[in-house]
PDB file of N, CA and C in Angstrom:
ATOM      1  N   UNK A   1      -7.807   0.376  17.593  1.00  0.00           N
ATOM      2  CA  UNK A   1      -7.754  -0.680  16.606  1.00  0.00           C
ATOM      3  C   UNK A   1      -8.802  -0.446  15.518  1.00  0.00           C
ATOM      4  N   UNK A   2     -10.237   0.271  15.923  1.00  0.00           N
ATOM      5  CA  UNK A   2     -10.780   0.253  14.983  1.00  0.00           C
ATOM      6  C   UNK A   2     -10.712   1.180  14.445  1.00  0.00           C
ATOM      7  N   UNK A   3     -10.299   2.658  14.657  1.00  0.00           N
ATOM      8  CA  UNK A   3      -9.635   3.998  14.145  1.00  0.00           C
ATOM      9  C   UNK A   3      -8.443   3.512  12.945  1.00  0.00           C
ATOM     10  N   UNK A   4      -7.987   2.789  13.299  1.00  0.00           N
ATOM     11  CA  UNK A   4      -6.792   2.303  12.255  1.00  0.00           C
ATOM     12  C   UNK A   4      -7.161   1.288  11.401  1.00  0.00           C
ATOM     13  N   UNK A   5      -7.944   0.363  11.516  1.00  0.00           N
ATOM     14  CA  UNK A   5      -8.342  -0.392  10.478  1.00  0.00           C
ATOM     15  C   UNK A   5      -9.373   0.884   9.724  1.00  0.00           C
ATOM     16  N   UNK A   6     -10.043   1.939  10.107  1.00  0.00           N
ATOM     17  CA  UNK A   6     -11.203   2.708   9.380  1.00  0.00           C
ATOM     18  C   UNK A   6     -10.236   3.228   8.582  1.00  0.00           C
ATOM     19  N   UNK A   7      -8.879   3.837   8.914  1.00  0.00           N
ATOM     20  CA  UNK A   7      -7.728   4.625   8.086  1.00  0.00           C
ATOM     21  C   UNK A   7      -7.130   4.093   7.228  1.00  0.00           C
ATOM     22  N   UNK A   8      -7.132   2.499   7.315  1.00  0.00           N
ATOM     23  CA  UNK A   8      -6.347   1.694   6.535  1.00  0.00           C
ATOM     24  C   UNK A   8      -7.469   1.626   5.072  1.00  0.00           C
ATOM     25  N   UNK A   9      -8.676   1.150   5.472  1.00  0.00           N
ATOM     26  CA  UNK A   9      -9.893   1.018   4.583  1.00  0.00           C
ATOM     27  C   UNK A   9     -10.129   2.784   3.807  1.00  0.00           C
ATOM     28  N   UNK A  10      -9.968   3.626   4.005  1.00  0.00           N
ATOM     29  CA  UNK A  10     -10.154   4.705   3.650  1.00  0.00           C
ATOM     30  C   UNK A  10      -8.987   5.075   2.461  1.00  0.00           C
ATOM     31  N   UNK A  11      -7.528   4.239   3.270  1.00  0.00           N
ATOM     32  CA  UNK A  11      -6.613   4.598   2.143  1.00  0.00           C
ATOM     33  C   UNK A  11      -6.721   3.477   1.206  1.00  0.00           C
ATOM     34  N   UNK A  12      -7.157   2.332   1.084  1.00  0.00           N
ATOM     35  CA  UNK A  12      -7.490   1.196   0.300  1.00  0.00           C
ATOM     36  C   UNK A  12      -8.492   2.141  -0.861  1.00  0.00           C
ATOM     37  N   UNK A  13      -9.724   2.481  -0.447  1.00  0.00           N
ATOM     38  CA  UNK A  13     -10.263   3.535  -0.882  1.00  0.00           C
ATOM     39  C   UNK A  13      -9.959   4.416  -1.838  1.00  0.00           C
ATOM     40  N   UNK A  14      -8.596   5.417  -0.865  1.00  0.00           N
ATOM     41  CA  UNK A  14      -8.478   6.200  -1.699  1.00  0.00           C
ATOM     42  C   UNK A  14      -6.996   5.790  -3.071  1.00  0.00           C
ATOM     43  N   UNK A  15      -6.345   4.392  -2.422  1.00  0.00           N
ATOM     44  CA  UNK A  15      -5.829   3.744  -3.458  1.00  0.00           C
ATOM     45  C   UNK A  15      -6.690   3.284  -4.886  1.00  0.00           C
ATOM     46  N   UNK A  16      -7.974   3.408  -4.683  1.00  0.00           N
ATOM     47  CA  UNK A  16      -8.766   2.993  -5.915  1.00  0.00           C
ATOM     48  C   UNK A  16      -8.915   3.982  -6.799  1.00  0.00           C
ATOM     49  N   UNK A  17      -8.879   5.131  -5.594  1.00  0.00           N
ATOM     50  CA  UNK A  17      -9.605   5.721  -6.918  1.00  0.00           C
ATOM     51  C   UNK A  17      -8.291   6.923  -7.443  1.00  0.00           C
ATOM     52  N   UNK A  18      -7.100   6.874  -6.783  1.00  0.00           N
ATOM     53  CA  UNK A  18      -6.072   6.939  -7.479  1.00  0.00           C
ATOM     54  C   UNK A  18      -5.816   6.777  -8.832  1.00  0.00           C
ATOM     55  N   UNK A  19      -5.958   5.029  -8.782  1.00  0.00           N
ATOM     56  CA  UNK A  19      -5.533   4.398  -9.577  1.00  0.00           C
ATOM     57  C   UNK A  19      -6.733   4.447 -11.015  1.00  0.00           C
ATOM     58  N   UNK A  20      -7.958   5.097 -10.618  1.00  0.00           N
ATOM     59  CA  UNK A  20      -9.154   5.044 -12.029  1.00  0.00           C
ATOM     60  C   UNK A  20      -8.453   6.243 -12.347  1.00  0.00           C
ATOM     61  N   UNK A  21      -8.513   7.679 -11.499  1.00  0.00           N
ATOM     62  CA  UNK A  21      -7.848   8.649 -12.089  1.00  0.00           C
ATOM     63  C   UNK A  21      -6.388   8.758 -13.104  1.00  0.00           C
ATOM     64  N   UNK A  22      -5.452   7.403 -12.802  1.00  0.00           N
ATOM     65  CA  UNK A  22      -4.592   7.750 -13.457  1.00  0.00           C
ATOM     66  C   UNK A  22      -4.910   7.482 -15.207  1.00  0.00           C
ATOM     67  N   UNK A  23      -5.795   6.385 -14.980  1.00  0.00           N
ATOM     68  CA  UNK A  23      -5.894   5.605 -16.446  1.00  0.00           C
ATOM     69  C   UNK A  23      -6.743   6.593 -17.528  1.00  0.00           C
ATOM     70  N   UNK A  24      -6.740   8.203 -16.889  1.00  0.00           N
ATOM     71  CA  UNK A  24      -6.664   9.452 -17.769  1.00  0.00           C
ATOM     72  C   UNK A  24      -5.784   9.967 -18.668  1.00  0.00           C
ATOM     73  N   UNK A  25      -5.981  10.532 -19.193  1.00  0.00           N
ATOM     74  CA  UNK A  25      -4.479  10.756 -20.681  1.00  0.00           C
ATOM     75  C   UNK A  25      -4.081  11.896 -19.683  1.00  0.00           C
ATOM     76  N   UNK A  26      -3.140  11.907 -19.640  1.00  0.00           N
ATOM     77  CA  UNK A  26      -2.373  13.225 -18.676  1.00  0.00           C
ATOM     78  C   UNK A  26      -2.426  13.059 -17.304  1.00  0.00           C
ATOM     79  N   UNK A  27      -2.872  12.224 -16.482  1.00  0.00           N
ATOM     80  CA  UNK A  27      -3.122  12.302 -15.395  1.00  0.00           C
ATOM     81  C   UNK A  27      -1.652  11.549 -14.474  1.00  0.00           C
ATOM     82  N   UNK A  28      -1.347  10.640 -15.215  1.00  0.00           N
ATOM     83  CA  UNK A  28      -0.115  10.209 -14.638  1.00  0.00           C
ATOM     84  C   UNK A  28       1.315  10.985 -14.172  1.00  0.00           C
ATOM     85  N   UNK A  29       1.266  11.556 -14.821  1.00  0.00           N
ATOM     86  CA  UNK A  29       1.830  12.926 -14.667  1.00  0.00           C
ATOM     87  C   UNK A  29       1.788  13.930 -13.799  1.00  0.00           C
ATOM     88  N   UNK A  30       0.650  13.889 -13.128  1.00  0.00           N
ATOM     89  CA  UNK A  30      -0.157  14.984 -12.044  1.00  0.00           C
ATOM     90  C   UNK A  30       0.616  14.831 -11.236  1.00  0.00           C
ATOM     91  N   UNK A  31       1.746  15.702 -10.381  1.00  0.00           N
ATOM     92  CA  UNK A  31       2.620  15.610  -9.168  1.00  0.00           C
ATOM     93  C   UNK A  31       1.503  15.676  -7.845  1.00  0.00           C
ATOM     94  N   UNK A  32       0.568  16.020  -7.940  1.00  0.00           N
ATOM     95  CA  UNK A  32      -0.959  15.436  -6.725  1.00  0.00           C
ATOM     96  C   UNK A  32      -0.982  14.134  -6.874  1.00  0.00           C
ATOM     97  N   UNK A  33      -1.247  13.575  -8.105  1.00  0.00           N
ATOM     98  CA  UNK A  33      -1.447  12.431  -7.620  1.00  0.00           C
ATOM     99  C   UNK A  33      -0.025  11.587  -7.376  1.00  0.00           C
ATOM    100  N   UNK A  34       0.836  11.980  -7.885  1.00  0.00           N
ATOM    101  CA  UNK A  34       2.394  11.197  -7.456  1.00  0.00           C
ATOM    102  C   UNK A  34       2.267  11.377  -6.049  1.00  0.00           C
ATOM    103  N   UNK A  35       2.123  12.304  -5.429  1.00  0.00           N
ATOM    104  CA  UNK A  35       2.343  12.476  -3.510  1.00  0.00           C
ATOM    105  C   UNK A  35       1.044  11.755  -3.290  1.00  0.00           C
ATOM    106  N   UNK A  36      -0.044  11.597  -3.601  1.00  0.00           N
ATOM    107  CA  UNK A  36      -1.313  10.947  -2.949  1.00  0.00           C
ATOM    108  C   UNK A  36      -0.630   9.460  -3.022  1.00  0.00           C
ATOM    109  N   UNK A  37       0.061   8.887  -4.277  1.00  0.00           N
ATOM    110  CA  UNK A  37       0.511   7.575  -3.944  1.00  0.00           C
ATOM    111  C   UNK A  37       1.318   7.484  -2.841  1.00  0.00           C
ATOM    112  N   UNK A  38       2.388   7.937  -2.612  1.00  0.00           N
ATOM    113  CA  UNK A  38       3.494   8.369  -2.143  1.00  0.00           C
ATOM    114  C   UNK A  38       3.136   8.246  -0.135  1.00  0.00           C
ATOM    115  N   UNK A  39       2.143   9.451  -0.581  1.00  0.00           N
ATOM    116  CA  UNK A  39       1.269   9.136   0.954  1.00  0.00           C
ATOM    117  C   UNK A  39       0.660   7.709   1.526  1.00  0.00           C
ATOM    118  N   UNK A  40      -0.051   7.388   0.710  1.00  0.00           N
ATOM    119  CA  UNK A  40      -1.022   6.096   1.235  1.00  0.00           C
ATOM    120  C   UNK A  40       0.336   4.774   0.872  1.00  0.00           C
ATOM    121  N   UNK A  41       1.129   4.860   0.072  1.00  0.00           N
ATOM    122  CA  UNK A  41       2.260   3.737   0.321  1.00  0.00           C
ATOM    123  C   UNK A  41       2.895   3.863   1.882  1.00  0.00           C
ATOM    124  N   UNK A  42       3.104   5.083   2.062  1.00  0.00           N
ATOM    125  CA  UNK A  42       4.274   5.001   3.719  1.00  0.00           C
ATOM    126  C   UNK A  42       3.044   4.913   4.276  1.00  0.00           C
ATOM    127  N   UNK A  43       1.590   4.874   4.578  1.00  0.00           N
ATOM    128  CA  UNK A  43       0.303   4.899   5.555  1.00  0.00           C
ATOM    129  C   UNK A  43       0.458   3.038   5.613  1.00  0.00           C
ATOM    130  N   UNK A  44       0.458   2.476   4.511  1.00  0.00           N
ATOM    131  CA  UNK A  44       0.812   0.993   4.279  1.00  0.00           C
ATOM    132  C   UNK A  44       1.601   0.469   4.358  1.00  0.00           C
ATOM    133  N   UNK A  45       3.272   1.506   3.918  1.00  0.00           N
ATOM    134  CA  UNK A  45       4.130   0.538   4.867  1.00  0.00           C
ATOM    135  C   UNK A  45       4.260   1.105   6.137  1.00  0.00           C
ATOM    136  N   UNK A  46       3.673   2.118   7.364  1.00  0.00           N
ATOM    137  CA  UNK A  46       3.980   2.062   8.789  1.00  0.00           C
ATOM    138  C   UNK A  46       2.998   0.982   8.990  1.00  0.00           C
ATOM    139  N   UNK A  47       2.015   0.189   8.392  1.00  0.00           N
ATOM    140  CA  UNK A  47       0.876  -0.561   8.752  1.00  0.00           C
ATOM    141  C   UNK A  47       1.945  -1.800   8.852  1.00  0.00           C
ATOM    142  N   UNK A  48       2.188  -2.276   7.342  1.00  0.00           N
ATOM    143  CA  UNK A  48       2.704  -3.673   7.766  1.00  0.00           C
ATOM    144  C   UNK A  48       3.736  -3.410   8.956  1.00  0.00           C
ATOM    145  N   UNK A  49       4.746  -2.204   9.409  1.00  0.00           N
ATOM    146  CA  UNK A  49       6.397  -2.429  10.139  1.00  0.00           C
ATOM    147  C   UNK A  49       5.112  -2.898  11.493  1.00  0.00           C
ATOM    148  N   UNK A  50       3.958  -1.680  11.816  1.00  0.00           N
ATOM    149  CA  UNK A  50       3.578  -2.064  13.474  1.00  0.00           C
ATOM    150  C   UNK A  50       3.063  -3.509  13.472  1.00  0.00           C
ATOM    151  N   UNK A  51       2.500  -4.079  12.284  1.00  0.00           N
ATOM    152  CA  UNK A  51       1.910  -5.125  12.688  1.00  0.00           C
ATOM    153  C   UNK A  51       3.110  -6.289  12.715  1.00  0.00           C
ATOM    154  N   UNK A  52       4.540  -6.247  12.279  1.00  0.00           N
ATOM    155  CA  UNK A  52       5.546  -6.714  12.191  1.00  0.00           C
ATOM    156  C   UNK A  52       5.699  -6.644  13.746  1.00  0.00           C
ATOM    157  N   UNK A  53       5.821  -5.323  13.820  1.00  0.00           N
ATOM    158  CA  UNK A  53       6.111  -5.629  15.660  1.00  0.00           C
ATOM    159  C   UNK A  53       5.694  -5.796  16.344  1.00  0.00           C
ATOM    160  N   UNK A  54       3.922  -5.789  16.773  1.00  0.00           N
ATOM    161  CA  UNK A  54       3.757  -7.086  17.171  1.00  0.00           C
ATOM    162  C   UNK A  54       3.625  -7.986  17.271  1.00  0.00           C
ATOM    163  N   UNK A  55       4.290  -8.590  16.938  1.00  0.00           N
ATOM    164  CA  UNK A  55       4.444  -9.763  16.336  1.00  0.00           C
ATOM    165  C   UNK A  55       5.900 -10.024  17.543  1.00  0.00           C
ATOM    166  N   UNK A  56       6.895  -8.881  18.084  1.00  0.00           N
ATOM    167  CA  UNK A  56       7.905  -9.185  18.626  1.00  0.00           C
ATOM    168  C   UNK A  56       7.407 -10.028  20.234  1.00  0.00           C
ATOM    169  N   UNK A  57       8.367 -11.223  20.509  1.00  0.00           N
ATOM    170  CA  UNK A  57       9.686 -11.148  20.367  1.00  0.00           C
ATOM    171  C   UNK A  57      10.042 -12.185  18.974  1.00  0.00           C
ATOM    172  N   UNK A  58       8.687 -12.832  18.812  1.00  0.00           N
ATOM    173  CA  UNK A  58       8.725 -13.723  17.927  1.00  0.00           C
ATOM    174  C   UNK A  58       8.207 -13.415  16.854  1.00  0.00           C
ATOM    175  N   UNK A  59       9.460 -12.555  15.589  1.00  0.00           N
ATOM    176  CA  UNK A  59       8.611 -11.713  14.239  1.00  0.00           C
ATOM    177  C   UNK A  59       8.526 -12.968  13.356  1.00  0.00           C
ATOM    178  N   UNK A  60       8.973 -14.115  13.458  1.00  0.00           N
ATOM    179  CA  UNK A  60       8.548 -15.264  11.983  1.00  0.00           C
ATOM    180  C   UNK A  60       7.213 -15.315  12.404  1.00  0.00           C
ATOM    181  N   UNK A  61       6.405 -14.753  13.373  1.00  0.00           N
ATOM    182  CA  UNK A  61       5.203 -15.290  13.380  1.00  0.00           C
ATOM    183  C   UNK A  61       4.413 -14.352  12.253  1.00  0.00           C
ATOM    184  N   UNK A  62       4.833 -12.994  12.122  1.00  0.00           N
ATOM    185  CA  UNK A  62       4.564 -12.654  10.839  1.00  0.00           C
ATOM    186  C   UNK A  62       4.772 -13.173   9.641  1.00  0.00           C
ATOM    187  N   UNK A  63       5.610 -13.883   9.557  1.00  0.00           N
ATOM    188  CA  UNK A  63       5.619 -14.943   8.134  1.00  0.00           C
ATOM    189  C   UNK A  63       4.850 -16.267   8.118  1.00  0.00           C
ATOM    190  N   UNK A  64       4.809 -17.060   9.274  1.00  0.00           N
ATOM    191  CA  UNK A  64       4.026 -18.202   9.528  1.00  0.00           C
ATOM    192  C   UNK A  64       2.679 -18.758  10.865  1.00  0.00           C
ATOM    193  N   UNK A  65       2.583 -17.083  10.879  1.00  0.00           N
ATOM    194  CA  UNK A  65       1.192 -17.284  12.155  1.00  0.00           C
ATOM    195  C   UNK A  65       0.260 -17.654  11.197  1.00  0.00           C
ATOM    196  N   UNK A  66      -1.336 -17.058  12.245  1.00  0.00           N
ATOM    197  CA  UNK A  66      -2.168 -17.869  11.221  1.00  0.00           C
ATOM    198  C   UNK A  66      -2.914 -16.662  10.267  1.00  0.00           C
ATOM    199  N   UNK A  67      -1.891 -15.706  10.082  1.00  0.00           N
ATOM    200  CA  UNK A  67      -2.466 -14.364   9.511  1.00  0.00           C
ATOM    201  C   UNK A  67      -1.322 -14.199   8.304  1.00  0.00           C
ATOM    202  N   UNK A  68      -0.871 -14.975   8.236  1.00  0.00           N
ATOM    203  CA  UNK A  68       0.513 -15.179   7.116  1.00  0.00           C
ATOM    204  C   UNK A  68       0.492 -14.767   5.500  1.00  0.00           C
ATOM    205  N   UNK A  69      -0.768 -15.180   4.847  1.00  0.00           N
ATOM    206  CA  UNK A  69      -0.986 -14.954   4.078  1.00  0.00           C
ATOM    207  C   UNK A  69      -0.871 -13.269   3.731  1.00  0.00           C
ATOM    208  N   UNK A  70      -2.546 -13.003   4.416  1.00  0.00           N
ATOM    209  CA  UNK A  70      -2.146 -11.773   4.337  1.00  0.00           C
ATOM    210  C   UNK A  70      -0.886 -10.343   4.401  1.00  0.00           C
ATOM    211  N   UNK A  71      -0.739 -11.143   5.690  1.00  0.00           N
ATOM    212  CA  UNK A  71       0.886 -10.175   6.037  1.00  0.00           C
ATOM    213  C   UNK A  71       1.902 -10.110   4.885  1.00  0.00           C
ATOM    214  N   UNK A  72       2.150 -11.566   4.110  1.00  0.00           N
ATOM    215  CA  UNK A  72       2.959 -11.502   3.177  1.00  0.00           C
ATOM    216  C   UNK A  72       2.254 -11.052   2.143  1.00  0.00           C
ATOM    217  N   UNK A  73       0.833 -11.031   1.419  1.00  0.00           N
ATOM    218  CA  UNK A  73       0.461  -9.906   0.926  1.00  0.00           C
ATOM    219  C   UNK A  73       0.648  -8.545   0.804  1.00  0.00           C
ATOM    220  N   UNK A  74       0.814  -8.259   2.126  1.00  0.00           N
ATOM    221  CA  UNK A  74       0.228  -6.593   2.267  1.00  0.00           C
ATOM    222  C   UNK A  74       1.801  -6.005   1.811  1.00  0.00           C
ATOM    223  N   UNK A  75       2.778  -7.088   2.661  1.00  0.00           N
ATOM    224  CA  UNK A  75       4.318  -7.042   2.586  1.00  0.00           C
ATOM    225  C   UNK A  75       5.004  -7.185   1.352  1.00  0.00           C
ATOM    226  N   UNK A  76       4.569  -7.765   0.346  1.00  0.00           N
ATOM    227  CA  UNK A  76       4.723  -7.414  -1.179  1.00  0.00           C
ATOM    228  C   UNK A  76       4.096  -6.319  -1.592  1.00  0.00           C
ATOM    229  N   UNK A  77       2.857  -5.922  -1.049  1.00  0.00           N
ATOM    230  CA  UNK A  77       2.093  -4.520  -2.131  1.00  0.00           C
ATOM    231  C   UNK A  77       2.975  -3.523  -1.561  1.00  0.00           C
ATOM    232  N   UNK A  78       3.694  -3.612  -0.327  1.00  0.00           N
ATOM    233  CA  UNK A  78       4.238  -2.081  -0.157  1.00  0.00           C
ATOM    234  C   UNK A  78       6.039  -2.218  -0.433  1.00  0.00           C
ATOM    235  N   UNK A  79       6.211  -3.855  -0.904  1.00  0.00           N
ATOM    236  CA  UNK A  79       7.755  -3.562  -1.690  1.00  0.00           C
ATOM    237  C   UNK A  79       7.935  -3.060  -2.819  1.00  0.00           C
ATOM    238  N   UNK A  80       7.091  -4.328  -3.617  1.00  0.00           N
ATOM    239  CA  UNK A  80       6.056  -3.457  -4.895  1.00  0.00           C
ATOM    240  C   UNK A  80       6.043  -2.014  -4.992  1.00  0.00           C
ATOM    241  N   UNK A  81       5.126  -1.307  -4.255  1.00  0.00           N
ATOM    242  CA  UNK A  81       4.946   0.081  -4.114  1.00  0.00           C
ATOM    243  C   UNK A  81       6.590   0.894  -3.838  1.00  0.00           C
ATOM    244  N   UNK A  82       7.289   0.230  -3.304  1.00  0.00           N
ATOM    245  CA  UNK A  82       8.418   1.380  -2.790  1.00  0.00           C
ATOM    246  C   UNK A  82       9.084   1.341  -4.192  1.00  0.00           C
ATOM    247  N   UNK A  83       9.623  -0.162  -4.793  1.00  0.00           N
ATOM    248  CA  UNK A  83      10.193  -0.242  -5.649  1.00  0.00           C
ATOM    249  C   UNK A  83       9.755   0.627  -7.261  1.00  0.00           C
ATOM    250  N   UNK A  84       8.372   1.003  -7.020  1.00  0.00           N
ATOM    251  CA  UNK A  84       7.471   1.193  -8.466  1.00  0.00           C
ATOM    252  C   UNK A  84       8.168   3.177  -7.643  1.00  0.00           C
ATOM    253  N   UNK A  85       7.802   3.686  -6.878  1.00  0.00           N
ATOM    254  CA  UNK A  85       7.162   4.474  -5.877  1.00  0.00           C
ATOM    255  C   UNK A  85       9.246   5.649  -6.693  1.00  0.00           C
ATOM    256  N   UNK A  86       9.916   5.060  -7.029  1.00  0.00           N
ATOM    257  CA  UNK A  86      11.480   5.045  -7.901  1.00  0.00           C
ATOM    258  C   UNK A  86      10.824   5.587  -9.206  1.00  0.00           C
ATOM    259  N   UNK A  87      10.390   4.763  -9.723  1.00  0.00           N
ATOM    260  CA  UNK A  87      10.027   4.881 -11.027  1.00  0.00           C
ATOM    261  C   UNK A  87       9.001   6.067 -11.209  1.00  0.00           C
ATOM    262  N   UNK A  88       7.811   6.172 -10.513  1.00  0.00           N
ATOM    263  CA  UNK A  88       6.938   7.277 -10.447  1.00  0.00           C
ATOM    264  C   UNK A  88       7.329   8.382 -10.324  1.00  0.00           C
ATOM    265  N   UNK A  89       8.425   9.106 -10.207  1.00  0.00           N
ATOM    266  CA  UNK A  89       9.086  10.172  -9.826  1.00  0.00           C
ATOM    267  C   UNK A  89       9.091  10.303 -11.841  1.00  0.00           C
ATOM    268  N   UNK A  90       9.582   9.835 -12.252  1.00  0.00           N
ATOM    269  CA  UNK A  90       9.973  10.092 -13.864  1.00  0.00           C
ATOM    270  C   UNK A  90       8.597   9.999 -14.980  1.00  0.00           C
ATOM    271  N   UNK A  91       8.110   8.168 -13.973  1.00  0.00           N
ATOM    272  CA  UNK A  91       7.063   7.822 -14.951  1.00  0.00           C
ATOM    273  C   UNK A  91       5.681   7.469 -14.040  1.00  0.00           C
ATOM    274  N   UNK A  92       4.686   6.563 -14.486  1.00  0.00           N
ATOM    275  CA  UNK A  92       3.958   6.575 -13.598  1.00  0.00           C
ATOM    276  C   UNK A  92       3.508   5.304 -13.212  1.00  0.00           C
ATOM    277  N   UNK A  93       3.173   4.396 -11.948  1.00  0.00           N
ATOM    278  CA  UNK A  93       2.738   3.895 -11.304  1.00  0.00           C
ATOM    279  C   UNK A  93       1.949   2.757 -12.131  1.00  0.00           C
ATOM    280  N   UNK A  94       2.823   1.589 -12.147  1.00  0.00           N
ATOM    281  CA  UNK A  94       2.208   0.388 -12.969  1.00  0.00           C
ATOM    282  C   UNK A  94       1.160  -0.077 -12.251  1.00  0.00           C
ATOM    283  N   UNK A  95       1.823  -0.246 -10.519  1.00  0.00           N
ATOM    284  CA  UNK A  95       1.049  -1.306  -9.830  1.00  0.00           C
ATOM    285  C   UNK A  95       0.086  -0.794  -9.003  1.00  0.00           C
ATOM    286  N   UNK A  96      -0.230   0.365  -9.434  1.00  0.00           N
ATOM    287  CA  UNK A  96      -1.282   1.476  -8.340  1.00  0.00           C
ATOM    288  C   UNK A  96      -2.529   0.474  -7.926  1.00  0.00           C
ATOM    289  N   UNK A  97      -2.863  -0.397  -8.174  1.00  0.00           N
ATOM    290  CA  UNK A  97      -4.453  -1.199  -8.455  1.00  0.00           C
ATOM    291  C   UNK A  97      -3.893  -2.066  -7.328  1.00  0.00           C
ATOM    292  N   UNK A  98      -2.691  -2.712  -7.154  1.00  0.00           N
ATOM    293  CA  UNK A  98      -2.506  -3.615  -5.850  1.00  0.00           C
ATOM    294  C   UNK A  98      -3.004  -3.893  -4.328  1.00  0.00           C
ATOM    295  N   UNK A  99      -3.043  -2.217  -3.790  1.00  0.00           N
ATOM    296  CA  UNK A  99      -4.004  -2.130  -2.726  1.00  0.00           C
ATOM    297  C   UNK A  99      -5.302  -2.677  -2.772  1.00  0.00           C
ATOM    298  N   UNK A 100      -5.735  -1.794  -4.049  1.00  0.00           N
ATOM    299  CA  UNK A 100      -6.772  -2.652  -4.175  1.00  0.00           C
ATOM    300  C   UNK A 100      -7.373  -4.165  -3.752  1.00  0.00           C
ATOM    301  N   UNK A 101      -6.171  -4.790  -4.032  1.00  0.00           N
ATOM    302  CA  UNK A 101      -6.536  -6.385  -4.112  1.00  0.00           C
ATOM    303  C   UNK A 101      -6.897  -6.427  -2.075  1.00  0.00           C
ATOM    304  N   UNK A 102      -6.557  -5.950  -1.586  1.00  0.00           N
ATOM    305  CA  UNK A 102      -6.078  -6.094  -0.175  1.00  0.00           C
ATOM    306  C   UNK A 102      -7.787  -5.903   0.169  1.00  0.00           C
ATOM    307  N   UNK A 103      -8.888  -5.991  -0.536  1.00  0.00           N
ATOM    308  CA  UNK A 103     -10.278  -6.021  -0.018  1.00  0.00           C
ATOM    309  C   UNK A 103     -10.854  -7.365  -0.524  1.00  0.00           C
ATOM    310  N   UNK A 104      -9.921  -7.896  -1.102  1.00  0.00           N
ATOM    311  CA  UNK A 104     -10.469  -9.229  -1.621  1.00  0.00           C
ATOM    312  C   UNK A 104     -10.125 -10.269  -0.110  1.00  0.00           C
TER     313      UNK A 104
END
């Protein structure tokens, strides 16, 4: 548990500084940094699916336990991310800074 929260915080991390690197003239563009997003989005969404499952047999408790907030947080930054994650292939990454928020 605490190996995986250190991995989760590391890619929060390295979601930051992603996201300073892109706001470079040319950098959005960098197919490194397209897969570094790419990476730490599926590291965030296998995070929210396991914490979804346990959550089984009863998964609304992921929507209305007492950790709800967050979960539906984290569960928008990585729809967010998949949906943007389309677009980054051509162009680049509006919502890269979102992880971010996930230390507030």
């Amino acid at each position: 548990d605490k190996w995986f929260q250190f991995l989760i915080f590391i890619c929060i991390l390295c979601s930051s500084i992603l996201a300073g690197a892109e706001t470079y003239a040319g950098m959005r563009e960098n197919i490194l940094l397209i897969i570094a997003d790419m990476v730490v989005l599926l590291i965030f969404g296998v995070e929210v699916v396991l914490r979804l499952f346990c959550e089984c047999p009863q998964i609304w408790n992921f929507f209305v336990g007492e950790r709800w907030i967050s979960n539906c947080f984290d569960l928008l930054i990585v729809l967010l991310g998949t949906i943007t994650l389309n677009q980054e292939v051509s162009s680049s990454s509006s919502l890269s800074i979102l992880p971010i928020l996930r230390l507030l």
